[in-house]
PDB file of N, CA and C in Angstrom:
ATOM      1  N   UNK A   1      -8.200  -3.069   7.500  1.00  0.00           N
ATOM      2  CA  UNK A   1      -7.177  -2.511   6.646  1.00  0.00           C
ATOM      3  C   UNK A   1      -7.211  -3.253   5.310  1.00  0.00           C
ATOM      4  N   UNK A   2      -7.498  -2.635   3.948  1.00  0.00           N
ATOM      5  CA  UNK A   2      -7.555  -2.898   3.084  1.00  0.00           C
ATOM      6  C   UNK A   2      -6.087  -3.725   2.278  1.00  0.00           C
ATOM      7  N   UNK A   3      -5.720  -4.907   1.755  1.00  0.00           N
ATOM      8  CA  UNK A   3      -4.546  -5.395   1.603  1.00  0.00           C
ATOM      9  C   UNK A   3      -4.968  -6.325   0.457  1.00  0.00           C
ATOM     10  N   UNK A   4      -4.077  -6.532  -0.394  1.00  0.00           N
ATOM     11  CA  UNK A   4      -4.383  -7.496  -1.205  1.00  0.00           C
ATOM     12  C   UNK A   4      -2.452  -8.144  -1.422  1.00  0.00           C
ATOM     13  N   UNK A   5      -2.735  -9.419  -1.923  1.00  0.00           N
ATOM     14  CA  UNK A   5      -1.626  -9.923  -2.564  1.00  0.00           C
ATOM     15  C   UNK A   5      -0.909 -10.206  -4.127  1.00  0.00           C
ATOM     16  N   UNK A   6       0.349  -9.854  -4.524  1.00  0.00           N
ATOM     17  CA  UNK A   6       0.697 -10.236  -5.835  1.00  0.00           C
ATOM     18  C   UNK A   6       2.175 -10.069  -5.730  1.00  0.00           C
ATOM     19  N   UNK A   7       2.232 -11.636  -6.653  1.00  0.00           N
ATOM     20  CA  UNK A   7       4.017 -11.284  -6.885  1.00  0.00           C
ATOM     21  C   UNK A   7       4.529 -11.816  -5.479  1.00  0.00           C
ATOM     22  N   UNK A   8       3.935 -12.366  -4.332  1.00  0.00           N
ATOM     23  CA  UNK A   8       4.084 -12.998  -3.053  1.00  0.00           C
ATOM     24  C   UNK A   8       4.712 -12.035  -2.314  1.00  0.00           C
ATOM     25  N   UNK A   9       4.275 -10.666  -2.918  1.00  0.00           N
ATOM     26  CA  UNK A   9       4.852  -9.665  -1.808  1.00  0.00           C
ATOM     27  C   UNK A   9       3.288  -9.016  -1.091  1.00  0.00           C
ATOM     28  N   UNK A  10       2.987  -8.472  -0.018  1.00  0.00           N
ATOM     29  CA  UNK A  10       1.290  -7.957   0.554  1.00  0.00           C
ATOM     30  C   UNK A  10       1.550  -6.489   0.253  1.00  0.00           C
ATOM     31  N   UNK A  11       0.265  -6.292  -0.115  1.00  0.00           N
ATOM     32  CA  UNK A  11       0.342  -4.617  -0.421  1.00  0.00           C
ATOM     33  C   UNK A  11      -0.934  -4.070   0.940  1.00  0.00           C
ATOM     34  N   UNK A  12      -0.411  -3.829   1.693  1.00  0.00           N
ATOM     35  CA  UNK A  12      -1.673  -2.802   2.786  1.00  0.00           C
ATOM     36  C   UNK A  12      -1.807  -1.255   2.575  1.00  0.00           C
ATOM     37  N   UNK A  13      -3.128  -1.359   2.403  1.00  0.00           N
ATOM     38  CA  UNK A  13      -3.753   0.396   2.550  1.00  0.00           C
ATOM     39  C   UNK A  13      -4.042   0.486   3.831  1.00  0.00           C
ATOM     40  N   UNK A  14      -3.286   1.913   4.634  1.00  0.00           N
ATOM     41  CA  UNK A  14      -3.699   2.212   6.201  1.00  0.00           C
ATOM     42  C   UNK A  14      -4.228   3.270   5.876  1.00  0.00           C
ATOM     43  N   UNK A  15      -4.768   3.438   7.226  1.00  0.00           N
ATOM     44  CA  UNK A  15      -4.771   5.138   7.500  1.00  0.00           C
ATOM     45  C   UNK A  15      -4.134   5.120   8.878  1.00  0.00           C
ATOM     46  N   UNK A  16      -3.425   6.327   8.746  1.00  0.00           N
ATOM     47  CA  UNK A  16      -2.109   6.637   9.940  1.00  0.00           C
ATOM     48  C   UNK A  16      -2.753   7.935  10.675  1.00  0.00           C
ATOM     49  N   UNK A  17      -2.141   8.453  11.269  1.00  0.00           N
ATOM     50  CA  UNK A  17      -2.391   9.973  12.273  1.00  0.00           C
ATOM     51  C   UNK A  17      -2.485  10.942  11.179  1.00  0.00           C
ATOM     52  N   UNK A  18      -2.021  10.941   9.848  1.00  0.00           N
ATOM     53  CA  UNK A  18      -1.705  11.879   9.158  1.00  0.00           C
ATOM     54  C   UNK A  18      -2.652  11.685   7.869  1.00  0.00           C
ATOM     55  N   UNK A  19      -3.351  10.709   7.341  1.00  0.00           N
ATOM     56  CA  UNK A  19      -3.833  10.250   6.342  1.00  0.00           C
ATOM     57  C   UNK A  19      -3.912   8.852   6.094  1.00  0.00           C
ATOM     58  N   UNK A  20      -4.302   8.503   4.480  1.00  0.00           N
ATOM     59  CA  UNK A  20      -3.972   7.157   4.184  1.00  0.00           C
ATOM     60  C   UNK A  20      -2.415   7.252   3.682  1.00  0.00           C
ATOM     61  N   UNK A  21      -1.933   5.900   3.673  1.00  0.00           N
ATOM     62  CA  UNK A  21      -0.530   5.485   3.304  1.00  0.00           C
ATOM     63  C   UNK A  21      -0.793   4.025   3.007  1.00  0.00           C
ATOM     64  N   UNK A  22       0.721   3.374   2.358  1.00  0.00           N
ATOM     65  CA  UNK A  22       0.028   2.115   1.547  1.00  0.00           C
ATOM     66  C   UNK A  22       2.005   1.779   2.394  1.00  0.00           C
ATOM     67  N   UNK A  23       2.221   0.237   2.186  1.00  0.00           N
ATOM     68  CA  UNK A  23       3.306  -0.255   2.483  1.00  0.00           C
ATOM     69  C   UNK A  23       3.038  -1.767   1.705  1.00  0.00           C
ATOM     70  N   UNK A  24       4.387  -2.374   1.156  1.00  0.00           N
ATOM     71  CA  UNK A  24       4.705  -3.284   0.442  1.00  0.00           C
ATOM     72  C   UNK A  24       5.572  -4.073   0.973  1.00  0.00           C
ATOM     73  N   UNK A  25       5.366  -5.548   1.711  1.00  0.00           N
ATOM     74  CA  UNK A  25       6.205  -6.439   2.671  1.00  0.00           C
ATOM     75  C   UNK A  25       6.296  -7.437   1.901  1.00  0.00           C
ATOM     76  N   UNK A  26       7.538  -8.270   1.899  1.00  0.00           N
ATOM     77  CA  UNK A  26       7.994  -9.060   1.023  1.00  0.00           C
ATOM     78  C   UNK A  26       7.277 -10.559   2.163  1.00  0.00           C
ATOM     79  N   UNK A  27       7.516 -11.767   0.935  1.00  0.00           N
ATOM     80  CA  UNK A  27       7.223 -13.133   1.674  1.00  0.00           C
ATOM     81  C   UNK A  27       8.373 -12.937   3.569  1.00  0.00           C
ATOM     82  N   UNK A  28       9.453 -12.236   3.321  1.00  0.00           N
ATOM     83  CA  UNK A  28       9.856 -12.673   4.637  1.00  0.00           C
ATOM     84  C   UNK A  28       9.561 -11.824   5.603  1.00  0.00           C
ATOM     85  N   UNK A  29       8.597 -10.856   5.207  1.00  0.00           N
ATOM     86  CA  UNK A  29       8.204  -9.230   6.249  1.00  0.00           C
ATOM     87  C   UNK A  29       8.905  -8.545   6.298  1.00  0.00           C
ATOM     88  N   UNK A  30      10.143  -8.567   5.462  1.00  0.00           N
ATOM     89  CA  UNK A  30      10.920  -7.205   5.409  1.00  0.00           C
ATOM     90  C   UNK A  30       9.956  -6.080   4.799  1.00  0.00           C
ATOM     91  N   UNK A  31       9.750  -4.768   5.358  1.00  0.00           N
ATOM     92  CA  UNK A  31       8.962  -3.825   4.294  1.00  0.00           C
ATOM     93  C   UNK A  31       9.813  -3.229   3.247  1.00  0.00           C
ATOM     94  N   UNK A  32       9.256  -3.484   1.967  1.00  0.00           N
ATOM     95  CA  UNK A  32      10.162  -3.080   0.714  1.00  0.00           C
ATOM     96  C   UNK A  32       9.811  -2.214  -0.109  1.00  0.00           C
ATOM     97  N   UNK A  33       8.849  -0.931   0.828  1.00  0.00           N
ATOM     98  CA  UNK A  33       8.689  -0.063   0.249  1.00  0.00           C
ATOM     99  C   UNK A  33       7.115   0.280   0.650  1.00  0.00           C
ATOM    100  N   UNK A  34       7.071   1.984   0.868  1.00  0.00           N
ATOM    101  CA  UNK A  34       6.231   2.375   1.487  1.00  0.00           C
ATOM    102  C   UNK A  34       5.618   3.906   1.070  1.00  0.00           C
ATOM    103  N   UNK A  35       4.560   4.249   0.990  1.00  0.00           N
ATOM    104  CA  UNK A  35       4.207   5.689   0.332  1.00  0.00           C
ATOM    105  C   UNK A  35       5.147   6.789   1.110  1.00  0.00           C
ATOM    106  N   UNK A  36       5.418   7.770   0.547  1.00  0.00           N
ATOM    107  CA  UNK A  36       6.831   8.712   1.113  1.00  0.00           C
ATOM    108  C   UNK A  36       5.448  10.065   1.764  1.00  0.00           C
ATOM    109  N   UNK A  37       4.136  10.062   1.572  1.00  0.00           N
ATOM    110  CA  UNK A  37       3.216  11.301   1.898  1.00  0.00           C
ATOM    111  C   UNK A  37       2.277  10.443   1.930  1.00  0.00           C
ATOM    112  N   UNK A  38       1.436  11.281   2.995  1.00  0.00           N
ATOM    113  CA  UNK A  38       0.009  10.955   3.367  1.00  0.00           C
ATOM    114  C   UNK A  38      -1.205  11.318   2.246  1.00  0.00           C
ATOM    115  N   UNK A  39      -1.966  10.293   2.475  1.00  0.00           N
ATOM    116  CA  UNK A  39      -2.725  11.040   1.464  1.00  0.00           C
ATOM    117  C   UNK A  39      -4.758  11.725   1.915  1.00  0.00           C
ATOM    118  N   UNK A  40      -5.203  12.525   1.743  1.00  0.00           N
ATOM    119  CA  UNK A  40      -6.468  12.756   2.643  1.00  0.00           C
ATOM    120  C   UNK A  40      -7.208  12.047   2.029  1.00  0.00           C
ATOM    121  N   UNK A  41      -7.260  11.199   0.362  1.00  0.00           N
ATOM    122  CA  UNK A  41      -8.295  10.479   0.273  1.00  0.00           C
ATOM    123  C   UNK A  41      -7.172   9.008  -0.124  1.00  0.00           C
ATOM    124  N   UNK A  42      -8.436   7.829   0.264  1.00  0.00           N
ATOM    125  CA  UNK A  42      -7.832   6.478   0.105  1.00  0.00           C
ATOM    126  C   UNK A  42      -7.657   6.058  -1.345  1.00  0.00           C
ATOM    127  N   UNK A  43      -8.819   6.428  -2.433  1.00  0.00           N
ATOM    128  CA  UNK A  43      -8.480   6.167  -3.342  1.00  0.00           C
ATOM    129  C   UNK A  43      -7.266   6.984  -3.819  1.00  0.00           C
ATOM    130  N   UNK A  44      -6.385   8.105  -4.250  1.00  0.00           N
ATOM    131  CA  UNK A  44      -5.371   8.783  -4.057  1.00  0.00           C
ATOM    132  C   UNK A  44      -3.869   8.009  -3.650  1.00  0.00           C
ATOM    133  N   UNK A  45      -4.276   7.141  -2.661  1.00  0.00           N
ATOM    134  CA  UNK A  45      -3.328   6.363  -2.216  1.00  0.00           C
ATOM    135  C   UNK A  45      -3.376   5.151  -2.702  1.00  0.00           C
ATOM    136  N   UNK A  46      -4.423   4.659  -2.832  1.00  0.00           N
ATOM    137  CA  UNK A  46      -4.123   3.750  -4.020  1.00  0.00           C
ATOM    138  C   UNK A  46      -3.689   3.764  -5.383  1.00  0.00           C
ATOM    139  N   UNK A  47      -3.992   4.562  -6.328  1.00  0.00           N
ATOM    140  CA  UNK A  47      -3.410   4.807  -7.171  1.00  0.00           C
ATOM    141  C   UNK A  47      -2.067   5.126  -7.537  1.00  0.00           C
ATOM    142  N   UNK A  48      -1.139   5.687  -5.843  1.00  0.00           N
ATOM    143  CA  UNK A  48      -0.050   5.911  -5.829  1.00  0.00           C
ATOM    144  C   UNK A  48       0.446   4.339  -5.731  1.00  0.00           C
ATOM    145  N   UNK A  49       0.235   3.814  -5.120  1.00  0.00           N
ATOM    146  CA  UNK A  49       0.426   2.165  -5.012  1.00  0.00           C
ATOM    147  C   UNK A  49       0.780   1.593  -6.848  1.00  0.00           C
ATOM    148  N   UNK A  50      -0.521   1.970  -6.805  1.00  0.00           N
ATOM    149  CA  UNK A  50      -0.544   1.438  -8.342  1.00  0.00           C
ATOM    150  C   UNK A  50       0.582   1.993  -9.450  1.00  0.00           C
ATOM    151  N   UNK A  51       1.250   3.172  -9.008  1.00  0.00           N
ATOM    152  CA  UNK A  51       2.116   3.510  -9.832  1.00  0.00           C
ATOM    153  C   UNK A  51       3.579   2.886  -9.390  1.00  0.00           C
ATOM    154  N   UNK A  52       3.823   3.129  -8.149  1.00  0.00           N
ATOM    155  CA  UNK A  52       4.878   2.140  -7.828  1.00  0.00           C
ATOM    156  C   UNK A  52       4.676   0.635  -8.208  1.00  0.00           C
ATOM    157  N   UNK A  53       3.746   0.148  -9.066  1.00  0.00           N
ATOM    158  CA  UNK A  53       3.479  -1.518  -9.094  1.00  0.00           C
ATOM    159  C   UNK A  53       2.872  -2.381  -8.326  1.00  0.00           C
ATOM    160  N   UNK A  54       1.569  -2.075  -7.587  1.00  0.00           N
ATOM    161  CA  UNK A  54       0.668  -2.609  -7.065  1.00  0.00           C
ATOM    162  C   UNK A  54       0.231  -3.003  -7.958  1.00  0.00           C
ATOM    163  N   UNK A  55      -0.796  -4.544  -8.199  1.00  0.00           N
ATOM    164  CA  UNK A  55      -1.437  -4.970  -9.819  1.00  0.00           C
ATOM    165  C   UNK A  55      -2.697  -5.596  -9.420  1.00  0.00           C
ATOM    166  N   UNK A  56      -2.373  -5.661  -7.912  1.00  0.00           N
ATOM    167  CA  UNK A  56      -3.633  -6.066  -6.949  1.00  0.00           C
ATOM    168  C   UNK A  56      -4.976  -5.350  -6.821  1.00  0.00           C
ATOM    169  N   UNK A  57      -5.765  -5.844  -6.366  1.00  0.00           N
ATOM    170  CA  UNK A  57      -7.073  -5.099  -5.574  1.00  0.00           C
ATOM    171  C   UNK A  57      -7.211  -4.732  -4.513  1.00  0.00           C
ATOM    172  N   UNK A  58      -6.686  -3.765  -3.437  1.00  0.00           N
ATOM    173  CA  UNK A  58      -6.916  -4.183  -2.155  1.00  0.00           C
ATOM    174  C   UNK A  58      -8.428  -4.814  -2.142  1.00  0.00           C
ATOM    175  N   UNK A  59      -8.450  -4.704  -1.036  1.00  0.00           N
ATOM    176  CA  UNK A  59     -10.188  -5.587  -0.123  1.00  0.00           C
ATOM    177  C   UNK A  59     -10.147  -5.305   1.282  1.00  0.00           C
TER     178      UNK A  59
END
């Protein structure tokens, strides 16, 4: 699973039953935010990341 870090919050790229999706967990693992739609390609979902304020790379 593709994830990178910034801002000491983790940003993960999945893929779920439905597509890719991305989720944003703070230093204490609360999740603080998560893609609202699946997406059929990964890059797609990253870029949605990136608009909510991802500044990371996944890897």
């Amino acid at each position: 699973m593709p994830s990178c870090v910034a801002n000491g919050d983790t940003w993960e790229i999945y893929h779920a039953t439905d597509g890719w999706r991305w989720r944003r967990t703070a230093r204490n693992g609360q999740i603080v935010g998560s893609s609202s739609e699946a997406y059929v390609n990964q890059r797609d979902c990253v870029a949605n990341a990136k608009r909510n304020g991802m500044t990371c790379e996944p890897v």
